[in-house]
C-alpha atoms as a PDB file:
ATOM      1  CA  UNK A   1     -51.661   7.512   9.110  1.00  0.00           C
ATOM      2  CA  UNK A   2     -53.187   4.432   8.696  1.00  0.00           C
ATOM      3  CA  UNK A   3     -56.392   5.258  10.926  1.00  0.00           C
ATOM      4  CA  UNK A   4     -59.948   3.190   9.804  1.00  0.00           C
ATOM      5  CA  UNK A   5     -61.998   0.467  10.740  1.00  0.00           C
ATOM      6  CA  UNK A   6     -63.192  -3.149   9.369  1.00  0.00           C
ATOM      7  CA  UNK A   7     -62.031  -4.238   6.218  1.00  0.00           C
ATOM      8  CA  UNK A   8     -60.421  -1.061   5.096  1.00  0.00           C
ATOM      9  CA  UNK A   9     -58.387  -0.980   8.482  1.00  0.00           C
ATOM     10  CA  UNK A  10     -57.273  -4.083   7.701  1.00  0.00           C
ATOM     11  CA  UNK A  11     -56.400  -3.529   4.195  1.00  0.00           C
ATOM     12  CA  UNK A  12     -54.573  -0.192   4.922  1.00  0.00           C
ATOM     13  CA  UNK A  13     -52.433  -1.176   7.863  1.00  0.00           C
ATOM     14  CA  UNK A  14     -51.245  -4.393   5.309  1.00  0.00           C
ATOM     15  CA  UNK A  15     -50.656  -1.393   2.536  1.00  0.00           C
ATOM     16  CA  UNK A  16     -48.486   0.354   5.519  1.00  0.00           C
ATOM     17  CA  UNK A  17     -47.048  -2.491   6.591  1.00  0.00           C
ATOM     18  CA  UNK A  18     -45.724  -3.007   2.618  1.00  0.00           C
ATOM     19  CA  UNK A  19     -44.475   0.395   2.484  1.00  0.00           C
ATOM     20  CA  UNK A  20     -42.396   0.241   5.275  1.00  0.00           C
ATOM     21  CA  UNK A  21     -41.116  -2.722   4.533  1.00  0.00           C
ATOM     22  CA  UNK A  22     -39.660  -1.523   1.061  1.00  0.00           C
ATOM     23  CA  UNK A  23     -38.862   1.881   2.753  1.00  0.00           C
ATOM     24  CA  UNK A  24     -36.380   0.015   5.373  1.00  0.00           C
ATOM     25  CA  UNK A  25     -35.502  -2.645   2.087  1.00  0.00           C
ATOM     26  CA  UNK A  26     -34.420   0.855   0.471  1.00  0.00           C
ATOM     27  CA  UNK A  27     -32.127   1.897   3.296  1.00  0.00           C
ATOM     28  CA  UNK A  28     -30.708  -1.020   3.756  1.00  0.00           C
ATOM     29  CA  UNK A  29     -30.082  -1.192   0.038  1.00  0.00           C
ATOM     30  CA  UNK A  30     -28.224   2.321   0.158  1.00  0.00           C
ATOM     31  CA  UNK A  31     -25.500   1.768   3.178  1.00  0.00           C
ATOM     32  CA  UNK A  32     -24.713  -1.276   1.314  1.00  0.00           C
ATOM     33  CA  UNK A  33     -23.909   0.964  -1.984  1.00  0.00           C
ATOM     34  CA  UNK A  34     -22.709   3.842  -0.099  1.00  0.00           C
ATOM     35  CA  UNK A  35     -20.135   1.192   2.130  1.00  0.00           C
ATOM     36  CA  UNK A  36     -19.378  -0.637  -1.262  1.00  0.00           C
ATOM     37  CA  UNK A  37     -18.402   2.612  -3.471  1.00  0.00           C
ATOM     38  CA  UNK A  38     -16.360   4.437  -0.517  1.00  0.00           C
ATOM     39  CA  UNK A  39     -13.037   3.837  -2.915  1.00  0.00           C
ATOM     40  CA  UNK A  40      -9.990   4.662  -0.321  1.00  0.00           C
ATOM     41  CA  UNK A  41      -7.005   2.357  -1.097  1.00  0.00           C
ATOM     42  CA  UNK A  42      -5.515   0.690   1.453  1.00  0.00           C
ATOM     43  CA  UNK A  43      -1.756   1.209   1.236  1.00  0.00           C
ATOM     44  CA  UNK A  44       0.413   3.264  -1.266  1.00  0.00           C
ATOM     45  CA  UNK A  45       4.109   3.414  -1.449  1.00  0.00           C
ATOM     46  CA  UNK A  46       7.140   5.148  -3.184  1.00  0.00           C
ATOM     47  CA  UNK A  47      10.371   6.189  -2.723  1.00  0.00           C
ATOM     48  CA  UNK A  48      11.602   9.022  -0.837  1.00  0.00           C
ATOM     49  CA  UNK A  49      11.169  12.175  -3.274  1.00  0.00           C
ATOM     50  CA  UNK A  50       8.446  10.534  -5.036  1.00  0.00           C
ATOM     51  CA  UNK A  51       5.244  11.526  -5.515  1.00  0.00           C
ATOM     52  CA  UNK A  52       1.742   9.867  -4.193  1.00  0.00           C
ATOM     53  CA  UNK A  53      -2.099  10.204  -5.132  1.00  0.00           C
ATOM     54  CA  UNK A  54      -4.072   9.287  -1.786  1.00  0.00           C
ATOM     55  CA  UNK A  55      -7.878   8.434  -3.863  1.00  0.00           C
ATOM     56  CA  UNK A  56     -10.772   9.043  -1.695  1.00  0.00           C
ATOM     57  CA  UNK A  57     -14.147   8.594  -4.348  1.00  0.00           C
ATOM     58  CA  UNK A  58     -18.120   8.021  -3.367  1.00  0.00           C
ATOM     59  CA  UNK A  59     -19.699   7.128  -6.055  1.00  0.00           C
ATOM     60  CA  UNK A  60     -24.219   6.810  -5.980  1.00  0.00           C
ATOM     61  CA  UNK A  61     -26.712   8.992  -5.633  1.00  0.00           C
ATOM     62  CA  UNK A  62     -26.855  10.068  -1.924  1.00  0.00           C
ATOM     63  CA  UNK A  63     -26.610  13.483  -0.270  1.00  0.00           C
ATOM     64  CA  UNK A  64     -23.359  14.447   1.882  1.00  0.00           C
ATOM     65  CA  UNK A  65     -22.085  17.335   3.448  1.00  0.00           C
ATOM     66  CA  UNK A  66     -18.220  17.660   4.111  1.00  0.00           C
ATOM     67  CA  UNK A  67     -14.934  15.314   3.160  1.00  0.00           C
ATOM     68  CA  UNK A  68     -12.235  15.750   4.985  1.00  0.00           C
ATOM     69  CA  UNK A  69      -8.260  14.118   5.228  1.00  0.00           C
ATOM     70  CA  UNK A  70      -6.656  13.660   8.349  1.00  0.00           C
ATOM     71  CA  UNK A  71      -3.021  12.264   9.189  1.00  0.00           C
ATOM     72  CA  UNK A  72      -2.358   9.876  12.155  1.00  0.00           C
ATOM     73  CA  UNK A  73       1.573  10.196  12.059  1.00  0.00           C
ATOM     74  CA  UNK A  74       4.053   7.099  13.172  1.00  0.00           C
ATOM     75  CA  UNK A  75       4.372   8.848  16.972  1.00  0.00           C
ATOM     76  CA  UNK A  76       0.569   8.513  17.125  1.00  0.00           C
ATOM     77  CA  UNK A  77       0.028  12.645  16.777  1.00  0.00           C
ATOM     78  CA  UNK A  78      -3.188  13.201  15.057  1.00  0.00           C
ATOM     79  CA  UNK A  79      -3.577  16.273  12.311  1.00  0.00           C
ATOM     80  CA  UNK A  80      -6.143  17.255  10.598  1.00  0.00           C
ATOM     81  CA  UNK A  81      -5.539  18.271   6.850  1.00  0.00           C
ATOM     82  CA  UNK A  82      -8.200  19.792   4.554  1.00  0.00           C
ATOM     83  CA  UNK A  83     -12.092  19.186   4.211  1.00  0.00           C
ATOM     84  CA  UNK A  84     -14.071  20.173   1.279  1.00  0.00           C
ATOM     85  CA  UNK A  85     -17.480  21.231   2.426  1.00  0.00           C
ATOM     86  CA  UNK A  86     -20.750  20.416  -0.310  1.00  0.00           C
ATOM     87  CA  UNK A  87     -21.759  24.257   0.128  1.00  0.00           C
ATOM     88  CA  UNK A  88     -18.498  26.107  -1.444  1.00  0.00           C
ATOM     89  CA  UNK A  89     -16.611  23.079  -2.767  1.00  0.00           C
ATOM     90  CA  UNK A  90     -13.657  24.561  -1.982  1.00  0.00           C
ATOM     91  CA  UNK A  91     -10.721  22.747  -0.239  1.00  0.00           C
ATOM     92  CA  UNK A  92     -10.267  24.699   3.748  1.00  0.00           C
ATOM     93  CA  UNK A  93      -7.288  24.160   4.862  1.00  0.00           C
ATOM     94  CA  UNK A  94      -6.588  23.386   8.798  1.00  0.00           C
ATOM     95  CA  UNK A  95      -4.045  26.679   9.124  1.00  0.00           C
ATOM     96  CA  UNK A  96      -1.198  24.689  10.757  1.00  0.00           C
ATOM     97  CA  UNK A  97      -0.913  21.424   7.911  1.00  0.00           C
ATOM     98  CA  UNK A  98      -1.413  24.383   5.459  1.00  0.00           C
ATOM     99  CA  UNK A  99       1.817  25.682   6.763  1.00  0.00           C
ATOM    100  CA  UNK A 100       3.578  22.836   7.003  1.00  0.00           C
ATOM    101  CA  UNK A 101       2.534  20.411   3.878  1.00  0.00           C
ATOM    102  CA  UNK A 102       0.710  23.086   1.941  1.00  0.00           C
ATOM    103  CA  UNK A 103       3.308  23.247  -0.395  1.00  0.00           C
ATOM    104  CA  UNK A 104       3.876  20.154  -1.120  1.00  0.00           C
ATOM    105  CA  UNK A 105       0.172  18.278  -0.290  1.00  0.00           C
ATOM    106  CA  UNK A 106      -2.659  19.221  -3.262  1.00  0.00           C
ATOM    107  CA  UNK A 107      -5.939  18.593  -3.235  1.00  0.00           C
ATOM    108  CA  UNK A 108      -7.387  16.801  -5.841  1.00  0.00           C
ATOM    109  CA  UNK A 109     -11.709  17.600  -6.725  1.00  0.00           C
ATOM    110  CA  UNK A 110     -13.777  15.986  -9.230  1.00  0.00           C
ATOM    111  CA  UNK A 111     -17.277  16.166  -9.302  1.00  0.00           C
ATOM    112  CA  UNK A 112     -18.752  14.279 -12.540  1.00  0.00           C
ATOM    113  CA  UNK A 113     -22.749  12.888 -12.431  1.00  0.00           C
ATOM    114  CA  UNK A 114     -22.642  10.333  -9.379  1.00  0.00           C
ATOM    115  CA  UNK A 115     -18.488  10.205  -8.607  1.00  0.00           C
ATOM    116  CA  UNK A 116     -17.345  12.913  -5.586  1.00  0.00           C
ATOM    117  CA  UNK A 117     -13.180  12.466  -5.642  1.00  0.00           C
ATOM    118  CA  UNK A 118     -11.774  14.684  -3.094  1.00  0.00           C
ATOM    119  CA  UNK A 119      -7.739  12.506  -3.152  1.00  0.00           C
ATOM    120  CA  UNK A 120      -5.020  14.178  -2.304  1.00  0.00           C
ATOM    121  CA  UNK A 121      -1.729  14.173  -3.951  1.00  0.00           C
ATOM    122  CA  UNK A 122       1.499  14.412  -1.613  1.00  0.00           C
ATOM    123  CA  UNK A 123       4.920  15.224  -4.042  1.00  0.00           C
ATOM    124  CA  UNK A 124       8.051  15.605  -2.904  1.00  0.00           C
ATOM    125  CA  UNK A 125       7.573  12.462  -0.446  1.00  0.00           C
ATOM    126  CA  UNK A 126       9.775  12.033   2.421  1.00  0.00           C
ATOM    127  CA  UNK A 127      10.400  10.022   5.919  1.00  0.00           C
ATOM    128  CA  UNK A 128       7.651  12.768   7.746  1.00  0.00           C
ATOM    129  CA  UNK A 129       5.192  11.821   5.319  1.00  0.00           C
ATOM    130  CA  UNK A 130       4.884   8.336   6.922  1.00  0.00           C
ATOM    131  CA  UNK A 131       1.644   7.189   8.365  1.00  0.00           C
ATOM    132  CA  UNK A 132      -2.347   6.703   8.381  1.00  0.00           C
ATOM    133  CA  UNK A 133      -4.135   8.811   6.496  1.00  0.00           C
ATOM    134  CA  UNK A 134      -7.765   8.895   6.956  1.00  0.00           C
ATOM    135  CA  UNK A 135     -10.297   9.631   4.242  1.00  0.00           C
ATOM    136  CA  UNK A 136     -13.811  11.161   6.292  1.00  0.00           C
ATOM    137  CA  UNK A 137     -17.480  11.771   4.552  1.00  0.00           C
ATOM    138  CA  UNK A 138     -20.599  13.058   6.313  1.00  0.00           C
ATOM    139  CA  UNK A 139     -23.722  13.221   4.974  1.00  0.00           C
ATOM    140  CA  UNK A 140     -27.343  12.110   6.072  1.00  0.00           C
ATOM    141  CA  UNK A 141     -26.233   8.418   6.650  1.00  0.00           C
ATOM    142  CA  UNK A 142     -23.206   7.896   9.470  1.00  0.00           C
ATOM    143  CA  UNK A 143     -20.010   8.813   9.265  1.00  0.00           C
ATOM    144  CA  UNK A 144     -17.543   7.158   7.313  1.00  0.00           C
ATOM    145  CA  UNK A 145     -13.995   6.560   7.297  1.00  0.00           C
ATOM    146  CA  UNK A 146     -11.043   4.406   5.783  1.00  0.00           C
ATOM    147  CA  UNK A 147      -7.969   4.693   6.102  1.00  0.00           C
ATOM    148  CA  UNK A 148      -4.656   4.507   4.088  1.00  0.00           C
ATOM    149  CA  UNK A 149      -1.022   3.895   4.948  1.00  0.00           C
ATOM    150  CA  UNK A 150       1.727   5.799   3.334  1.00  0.00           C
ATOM    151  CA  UNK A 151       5.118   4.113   3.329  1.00  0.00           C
ATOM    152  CA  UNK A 152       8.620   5.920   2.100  1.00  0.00           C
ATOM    153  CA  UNK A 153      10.679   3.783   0.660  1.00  0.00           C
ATOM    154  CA  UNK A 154      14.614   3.771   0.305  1.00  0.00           C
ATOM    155  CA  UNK A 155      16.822   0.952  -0.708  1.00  0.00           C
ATOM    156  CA  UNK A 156      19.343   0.236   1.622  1.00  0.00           C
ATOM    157  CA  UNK A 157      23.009  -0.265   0.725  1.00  0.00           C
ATOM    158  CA  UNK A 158      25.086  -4.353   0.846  1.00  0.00           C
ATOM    159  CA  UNK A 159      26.622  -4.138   4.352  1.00  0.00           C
ATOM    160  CA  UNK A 160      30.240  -4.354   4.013  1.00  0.00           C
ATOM    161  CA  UNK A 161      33.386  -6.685   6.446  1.00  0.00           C
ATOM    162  CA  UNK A 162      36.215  -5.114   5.724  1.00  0.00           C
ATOM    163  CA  UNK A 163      38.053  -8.874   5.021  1.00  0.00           C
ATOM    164  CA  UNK A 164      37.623 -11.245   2.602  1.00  0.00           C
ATOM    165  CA  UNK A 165      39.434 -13.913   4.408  1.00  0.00           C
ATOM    166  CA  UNK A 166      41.091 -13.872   7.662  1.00  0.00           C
ATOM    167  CA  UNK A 167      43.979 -16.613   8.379  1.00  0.00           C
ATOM    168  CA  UNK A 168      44.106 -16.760  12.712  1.00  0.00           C
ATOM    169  CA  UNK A 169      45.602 -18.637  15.079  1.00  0.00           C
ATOM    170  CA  UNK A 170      44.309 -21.260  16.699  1.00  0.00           C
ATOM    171  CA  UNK A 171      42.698 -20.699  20.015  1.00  0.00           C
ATOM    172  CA  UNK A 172      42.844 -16.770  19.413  1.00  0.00           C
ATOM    173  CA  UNK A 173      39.865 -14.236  19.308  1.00  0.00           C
ATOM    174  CA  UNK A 174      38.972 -11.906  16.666  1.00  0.00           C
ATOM    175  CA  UNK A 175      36.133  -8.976  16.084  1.00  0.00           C
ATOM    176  CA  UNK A 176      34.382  -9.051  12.961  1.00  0.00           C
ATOM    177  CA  UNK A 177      32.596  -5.832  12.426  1.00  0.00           C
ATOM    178  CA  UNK A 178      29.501  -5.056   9.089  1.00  0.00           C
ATOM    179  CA  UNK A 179      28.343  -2.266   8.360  1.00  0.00           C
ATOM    180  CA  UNK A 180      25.217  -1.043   6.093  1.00  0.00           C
ATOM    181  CA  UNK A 181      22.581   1.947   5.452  1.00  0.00           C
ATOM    182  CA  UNK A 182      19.817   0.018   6.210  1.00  0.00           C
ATOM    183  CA  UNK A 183      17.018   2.169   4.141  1.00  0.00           C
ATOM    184  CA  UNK A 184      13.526   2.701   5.061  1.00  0.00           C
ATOM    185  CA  UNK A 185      11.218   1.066   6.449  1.00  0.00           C
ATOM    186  CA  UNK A 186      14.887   0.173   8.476  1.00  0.00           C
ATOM    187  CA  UNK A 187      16.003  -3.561   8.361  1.00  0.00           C
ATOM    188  CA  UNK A 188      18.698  -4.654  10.892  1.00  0.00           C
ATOM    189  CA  UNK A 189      22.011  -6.658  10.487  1.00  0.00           C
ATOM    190  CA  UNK A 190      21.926 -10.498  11.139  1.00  0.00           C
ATOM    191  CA  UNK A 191      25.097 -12.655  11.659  1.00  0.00           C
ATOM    192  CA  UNK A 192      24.643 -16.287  10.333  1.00  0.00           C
ATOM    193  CA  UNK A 193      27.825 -18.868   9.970  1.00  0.00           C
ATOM    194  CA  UNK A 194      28.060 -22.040   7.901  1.00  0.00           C
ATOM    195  CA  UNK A 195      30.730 -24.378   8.819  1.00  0.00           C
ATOM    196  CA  UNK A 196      32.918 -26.414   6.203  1.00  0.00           C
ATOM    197  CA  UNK A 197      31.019 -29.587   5.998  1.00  0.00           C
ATOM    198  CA  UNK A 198      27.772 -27.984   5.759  1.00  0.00           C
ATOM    199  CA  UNK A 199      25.762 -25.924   2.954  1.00  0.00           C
ATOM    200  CA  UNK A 200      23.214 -24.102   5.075  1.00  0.00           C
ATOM    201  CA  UNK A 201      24.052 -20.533   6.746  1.00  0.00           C
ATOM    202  CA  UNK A 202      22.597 -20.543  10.310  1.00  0.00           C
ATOM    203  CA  UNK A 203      22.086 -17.746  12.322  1.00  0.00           C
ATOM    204  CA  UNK A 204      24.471 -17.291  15.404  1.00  0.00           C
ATOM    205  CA  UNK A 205      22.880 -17.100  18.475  1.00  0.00           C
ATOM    206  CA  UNK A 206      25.008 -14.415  19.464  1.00  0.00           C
ATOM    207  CA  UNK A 207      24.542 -11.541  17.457  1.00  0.00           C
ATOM    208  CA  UNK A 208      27.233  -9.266  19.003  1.00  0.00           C
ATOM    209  CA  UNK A 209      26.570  -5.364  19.610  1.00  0.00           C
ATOM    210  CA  UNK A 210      24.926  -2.790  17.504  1.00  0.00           C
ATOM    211  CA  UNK A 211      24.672   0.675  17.038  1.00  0.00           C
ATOM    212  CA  UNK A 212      22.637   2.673  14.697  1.00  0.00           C
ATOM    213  CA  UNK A 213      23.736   6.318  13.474  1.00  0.00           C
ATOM    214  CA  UNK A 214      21.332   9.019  11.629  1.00  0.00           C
ATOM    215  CA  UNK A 215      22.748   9.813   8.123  1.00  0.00           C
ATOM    216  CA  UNK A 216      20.178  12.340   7.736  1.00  0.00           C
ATOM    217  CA  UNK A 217      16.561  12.578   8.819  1.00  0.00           C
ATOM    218  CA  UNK A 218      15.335   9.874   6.628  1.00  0.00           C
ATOM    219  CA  UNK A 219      18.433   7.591   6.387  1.00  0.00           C
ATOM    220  CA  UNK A 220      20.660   5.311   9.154  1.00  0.00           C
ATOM    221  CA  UNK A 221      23.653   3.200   9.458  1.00  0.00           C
ATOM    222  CA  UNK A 222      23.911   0.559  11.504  1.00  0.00           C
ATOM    223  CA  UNK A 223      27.619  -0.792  12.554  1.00  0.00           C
ATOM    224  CA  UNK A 224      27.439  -4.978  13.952  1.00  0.00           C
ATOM    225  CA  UNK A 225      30.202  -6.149  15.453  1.00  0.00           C
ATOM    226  CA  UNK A 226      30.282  -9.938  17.079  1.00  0.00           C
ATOM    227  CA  UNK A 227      33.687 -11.647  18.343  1.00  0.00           C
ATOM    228  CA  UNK A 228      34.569 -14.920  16.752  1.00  0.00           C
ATOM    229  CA  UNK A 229      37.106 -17.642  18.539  1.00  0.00           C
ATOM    230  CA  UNK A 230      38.515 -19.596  16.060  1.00  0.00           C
ATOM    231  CA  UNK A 231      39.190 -23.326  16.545  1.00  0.00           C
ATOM    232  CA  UNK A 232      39.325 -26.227  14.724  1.00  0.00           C
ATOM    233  CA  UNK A 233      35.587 -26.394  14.620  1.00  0.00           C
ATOM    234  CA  UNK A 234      35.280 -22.644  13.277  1.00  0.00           C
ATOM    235  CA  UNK A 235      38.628 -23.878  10.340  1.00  0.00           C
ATOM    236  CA  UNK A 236      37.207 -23.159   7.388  1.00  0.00           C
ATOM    237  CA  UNK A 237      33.771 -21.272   8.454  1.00  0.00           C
ATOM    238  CA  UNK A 238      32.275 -18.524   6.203  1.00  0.00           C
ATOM    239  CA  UNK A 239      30.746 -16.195   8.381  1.00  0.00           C
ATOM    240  CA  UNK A 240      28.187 -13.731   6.651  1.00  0.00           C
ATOM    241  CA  UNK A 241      26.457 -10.589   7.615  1.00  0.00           C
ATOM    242  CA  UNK A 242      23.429 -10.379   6.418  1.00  0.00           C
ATOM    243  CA  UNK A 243      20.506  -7.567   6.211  1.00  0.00           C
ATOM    244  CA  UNK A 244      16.805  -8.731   7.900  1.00  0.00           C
ATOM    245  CA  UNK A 245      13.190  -7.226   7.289  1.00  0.00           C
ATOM    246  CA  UNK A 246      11.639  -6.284   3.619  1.00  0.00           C
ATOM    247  CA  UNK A 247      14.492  -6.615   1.725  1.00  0.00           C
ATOM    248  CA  UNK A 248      15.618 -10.493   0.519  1.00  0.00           C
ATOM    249  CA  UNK A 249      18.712 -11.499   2.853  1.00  0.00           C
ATOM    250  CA  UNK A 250      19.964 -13.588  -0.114  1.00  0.00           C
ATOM    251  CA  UNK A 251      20.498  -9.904  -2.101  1.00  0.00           C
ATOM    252  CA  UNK A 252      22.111  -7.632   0.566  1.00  0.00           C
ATOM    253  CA  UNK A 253      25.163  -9.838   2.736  1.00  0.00           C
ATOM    254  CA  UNK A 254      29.187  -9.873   3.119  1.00  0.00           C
ATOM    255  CA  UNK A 255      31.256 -12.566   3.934  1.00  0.00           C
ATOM    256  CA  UNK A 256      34.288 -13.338   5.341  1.00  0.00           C
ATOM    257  CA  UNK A 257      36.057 -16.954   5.525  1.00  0.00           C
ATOM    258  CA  UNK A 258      38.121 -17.681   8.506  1.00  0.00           C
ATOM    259  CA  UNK A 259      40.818 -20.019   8.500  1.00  0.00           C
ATOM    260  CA  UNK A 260      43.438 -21.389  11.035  1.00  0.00           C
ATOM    261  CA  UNK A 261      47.379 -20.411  10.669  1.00  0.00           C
ATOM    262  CA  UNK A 262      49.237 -23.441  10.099  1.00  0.00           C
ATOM    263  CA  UNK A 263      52.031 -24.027  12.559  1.00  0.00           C
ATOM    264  CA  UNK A 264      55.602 -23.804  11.007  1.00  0.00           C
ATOM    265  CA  UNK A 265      57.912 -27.136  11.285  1.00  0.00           C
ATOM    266  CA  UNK A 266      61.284 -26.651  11.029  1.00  0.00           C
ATOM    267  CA  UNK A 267      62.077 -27.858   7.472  1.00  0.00           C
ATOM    268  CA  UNK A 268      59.771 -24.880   7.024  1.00  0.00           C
ATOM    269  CA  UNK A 269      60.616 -22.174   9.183  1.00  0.00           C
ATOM    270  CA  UNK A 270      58.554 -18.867   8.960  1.00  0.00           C
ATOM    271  CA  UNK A 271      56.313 -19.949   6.659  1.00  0.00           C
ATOM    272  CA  UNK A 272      53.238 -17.890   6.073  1.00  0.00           C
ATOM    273  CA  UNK A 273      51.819 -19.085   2.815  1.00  0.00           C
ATOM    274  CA  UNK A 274      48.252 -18.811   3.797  1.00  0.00           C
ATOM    275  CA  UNK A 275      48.616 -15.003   4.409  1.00  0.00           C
ATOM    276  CA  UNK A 276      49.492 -14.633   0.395  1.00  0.00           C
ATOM    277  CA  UNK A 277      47.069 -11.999  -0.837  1.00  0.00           C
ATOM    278  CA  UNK A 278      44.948 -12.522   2.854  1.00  0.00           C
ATOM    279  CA  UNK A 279      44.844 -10.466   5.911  1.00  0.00           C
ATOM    280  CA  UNK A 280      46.447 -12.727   8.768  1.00  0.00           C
ATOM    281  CA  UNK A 281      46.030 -11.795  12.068  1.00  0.00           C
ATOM    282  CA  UNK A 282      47.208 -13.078  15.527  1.00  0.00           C
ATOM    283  CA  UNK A 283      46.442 -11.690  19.195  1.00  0.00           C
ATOM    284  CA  UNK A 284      49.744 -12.974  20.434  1.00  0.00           C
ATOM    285  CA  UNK A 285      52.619 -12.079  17.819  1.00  0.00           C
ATOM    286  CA  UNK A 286      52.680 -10.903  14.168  1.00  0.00           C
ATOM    287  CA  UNK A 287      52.429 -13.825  12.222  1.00  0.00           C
ATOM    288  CA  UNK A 288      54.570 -12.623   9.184  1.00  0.00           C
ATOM    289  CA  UNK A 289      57.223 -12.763  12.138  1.00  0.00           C
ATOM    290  CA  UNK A 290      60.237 -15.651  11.519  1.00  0.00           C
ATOM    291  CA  UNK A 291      63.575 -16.181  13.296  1.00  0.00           C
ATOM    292  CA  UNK A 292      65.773 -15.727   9.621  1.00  0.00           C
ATOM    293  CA  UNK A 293      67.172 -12.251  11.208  1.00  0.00           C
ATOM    294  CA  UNK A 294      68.819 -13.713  14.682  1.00  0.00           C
ATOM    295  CA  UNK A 295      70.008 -16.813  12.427  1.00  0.00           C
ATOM    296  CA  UNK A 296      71.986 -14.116   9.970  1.00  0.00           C
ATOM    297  CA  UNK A 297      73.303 -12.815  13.097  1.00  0.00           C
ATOM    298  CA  UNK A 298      74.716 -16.272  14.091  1.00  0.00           C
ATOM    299  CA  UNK A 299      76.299 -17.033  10.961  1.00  0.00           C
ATOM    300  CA  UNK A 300      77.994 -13.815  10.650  1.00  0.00           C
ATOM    301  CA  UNK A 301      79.412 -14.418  14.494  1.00  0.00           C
ATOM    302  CA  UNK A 302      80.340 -17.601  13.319  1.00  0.00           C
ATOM    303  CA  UNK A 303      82.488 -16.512  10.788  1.00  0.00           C
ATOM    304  CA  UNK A 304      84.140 -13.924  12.592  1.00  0.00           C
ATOM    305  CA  UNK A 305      85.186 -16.418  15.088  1.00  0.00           C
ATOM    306  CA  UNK A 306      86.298 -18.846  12.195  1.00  0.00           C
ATOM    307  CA  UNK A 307      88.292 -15.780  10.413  1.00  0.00           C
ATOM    308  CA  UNK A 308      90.023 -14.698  13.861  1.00  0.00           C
ATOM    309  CA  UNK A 309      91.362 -18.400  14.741  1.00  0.00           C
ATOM    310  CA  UNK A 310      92.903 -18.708  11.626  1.00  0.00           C
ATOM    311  CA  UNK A 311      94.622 -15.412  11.766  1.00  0.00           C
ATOM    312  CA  UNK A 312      95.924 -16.529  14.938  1.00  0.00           C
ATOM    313  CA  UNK A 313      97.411 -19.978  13.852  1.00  0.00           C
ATOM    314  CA  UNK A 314      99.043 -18.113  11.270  1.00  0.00           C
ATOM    315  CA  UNK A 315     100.538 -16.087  13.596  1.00  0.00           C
END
């Protein structure tokens, strides 16, 4: 205690006054290196059946007690994991994630001059595994934690129209229907058009109806279907399905160009040129349909009735 009178009152309360100054200096100067060397990454990815390293290190000279992992799943239901307490450094497991990711979540300890890692190494790495993971040391400073994000990753597949080009009559409608696995994290199918004169794809404000299926527990389709009314605005429009989210739209797309059927004159009866190698389709008749049958038909009359005069002027 700094307890005297006079002069040497005077002098000792400055000499306490120092010392707690340098003693508060001190603490200050440790949260800052204990905040500064808490080494938790912030995100870590790979793809499904992968494997992970989640790195939790303190590094500095400072006293703590326990580190612990627990998992904040995508649903928002907390778990805790495994802690490694300072007296038995030895990894406890919380009985219920031991029986569910034991086999497949591993501890990681290393324990070399001023570095504590207690990571944790997650193989085998599927959908479930998504989340926050949170990385938790106490000690005789507060409690800290940081967290890290696991993502699963799977490519999805090019989404698929089952046309190339569709030849259509004029004023007729016509469902146009893509289809794609659209991976994880999930992106979604986009409809965009681009009309003859132009060179930029724009996105329809319609985007039809959707539906996504479960391939299996990690992986989904998703089926798009939007109906089109071709006119002689929408002659010559590519229309292109397209995939939107993480992965580049410009990578995973089909398209499909629709054009209208041209209207047969009768020095060309029944033509269906543009249908050559195409799918044509009309809501009203087949359009591979002509008249040449019924005008066999009425040349062969004919020249029964031609055949049956003369046999009777013979007569």
């Amino acid at each position: 205690m700094c307890g005297q009178t006079g002069k040497k009152l005077i002098g000792r309360l400055h000499l306490c006054t120092v010392k707690g100054l340098l003693a508060q200096m001190q603490l200050y100067g440790n949260c800052r290196m204990l905040s500064s060397e808490f080494v938790v990454p912030d995100f870590v990815s790979t793809e499904l059946g992968g494997t992970i390293r989640l790195e939790c290190k303190l590094v500095g000279q400072y006293r703590w007690y326990a580190i612990a992992w627990k998992k904040t799943s995508e649903d928002g239901t907390v778990k805790q994991l495994v802690n490694l307490p300072i007296d038995t450094r030895q990894p406890e497991w919380n009985k219920e994630a031991s029986n569910i990711y034991g086999f497949r979540y591993s501890p990681i300890i290393n324990m070399d001059g001023e570095i504590t890692e207690f990571s944790l190494k997650i193989k085998n790495v599927d959908c479930s595994d998504r989340g926050k993971y949170s990385c938790i040391v106490t000690g005789n400073f507060p409690e800290k934690t940081k967290d890290v994000t696991v993502e699963a990753i799977s490519l999805p597949t090019s989404p698929t129209i089952e046309y190339d080009k569709l030849v259509i009559e004029r004023n007729s409608t016509f469902e146009l229907t893509c289809e794609a696995e659209i991976g994880l994290p999930s992106s979604n199918i986009v409809w965009l058009r681009k009309t003859k004169d132009s060179n930029v794809f724009e996105r329809l404000d319609d985007q039809g109806r959707s539906a996504v299926t479960d391939i299996t527990a990690c992986e989904k389709r998703e089926s798009s279907s939007i109906d089109i009314f071709v006119s002689d605005e929408s002659d010559g429009s590519i229309y292109r399905c397209a995939l939107h989210g993480r992965h580049n739209e410009a990578k995973f797309y089909d398209e499909v160009k629709v054009e209208l059927a041209e209207i047969p004159t009768t020095a060309d009866p029944g033509n269906d040129s543009d249908c050559d190698g195409t799918v044509c389709i009309s809501e009203n008749k087949d359009p591979t349909t002509n008249d040449s049958g019924n005008s066999s038909t009425v040349r062969v009359y004919s020249f029964i009735l031609l055949s049956l005069s003369l046999l009777y002027q013979s007569l």
